[in-house]
Each structure stands twice: as structure tokens, then as C-alpha cells.
C-alpha atoms as a PDB file:
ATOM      1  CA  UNK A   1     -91.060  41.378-157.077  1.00  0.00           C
ATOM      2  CA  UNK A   2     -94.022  41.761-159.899  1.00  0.00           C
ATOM      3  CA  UNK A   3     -93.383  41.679-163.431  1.00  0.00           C
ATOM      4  CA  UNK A   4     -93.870  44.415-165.383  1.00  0.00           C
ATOM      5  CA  UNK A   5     -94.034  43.282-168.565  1.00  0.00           C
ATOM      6  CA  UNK A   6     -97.117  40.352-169.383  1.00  0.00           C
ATOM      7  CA  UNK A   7     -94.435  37.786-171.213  1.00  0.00           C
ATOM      8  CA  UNK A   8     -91.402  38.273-169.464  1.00  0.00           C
ATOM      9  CA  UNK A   9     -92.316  34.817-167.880  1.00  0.00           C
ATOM     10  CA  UNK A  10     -94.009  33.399-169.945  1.00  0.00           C
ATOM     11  CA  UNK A  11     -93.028  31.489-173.044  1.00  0.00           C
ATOM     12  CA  UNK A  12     -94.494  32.092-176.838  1.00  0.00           C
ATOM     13  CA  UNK A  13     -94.158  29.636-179.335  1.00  0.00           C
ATOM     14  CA  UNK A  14     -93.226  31.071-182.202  1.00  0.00           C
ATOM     15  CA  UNK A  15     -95.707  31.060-184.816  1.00  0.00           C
ATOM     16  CA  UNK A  16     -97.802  33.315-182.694  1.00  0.00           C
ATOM     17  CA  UNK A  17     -94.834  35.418-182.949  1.00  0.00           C
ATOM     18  CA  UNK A  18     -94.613  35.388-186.454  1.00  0.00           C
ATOM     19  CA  UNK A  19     -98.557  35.921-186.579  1.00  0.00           C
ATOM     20  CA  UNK A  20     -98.637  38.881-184.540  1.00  0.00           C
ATOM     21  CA  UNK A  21     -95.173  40.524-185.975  1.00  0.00           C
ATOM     22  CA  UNK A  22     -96.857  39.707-189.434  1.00  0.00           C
ATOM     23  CA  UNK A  23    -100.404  41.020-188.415  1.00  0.00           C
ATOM     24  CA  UNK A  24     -99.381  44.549-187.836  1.00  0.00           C
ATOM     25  CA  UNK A  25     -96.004  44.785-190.075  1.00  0.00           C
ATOM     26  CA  UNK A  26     -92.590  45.518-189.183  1.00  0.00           C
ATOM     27  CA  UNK A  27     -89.560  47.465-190.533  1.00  0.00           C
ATOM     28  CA  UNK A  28     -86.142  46.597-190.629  1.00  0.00           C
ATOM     29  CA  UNK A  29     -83.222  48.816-191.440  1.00  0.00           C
ATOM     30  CA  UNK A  30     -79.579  48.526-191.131  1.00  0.00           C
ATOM     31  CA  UNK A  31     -76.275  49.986-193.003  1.00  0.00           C
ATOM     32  CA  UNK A  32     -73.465  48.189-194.104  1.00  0.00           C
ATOM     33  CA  UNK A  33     -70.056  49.871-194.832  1.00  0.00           C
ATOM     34  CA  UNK A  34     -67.030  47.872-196.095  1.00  0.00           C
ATOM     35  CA  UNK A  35     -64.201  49.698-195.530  1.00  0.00           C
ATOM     36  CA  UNK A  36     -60.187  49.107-196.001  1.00  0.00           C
ATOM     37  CA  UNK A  37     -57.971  50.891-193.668  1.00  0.00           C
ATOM     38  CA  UNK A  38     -60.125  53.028-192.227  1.00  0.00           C
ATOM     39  CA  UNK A  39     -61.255  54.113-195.990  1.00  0.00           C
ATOM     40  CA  UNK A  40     -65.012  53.669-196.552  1.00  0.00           C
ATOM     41  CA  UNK A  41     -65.601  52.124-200.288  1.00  0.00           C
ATOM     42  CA  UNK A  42     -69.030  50.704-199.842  1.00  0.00           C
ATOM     43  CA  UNK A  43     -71.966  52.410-197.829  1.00  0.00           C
ATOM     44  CA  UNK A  44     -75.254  50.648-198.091  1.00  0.00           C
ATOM     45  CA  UNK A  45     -78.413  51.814-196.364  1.00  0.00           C
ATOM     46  CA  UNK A  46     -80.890  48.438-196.184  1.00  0.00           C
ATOM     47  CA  UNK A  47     -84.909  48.918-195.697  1.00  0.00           C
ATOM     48  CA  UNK A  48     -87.141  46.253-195.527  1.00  0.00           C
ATOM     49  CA  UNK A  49     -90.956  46.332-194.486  1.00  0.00           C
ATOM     50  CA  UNK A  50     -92.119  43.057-193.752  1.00  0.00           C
ATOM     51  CA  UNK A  51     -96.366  42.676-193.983  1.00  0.00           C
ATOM     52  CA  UNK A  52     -98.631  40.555-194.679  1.00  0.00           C
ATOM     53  CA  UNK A  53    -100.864  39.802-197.425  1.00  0.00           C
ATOM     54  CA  UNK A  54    -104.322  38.809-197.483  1.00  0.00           C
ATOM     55  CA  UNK A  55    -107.059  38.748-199.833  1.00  0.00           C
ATOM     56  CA  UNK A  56    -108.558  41.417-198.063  1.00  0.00           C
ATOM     57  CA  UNK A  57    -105.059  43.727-198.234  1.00  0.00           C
ATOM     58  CA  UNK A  58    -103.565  42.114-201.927  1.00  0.00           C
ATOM     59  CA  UNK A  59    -100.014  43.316-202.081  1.00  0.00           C
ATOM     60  CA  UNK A  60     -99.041  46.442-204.023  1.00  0.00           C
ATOM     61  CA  UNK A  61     -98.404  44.126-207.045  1.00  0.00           C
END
């Protein structure tokens, strides 16, 4: 049986990983809710974009 995706065998170290996930960005987002008897009393929404920054692209700062 073929594989249909390119790396399911094979292995990538992971600084090409981080190189390509870095190259074109990626966002992360998640919620956490603390909550005592089924009574929510903190809600937080998290967004992160992750990118990065060359001298070409400076960062927004």
C-alpha cells in the first residue's frame, strides 16, 4: 500500500521543522475556562501568531 502523504515515512529533524513552521508563520489559539462546580469564573480566549523576523521583514516594532 502507497503512501499518501511525502513524510509519513520519513523522519524530519527538527530544526527543519522549526525553519519551515517559522518561514511561513503559524497561529495558535486556545481558551481556557476555570470553572468551580460547573460555574464558569474565568474565560480566556489565547492568540498567538508565531513568525519570523528578518532584516528583510523587521518586526512590527
Amino acid at each position: 500500500m502507497a503512501e499518501e502523504n511525502g513524510l509519513a515515512g520519513r523522519q524530519v529533524a527538527l530544526i527543519d521543522l522549526l525553519d519551515r513552521l517559522l518561514s511561513g508563520g503559524a497561529v495558535l489559539t486556545g481558551d481556557i475556562v476555570l470553572s468551580i462546580a460547573d460555574v464558569d469564573l474565568v474565560h480566556i480566549n489565547l492568540r498567538a501568531v508565531i513568525h519570523s523576523v528578518t532584516a528583510d521583514e523587521p518586526g512590527p516594532w
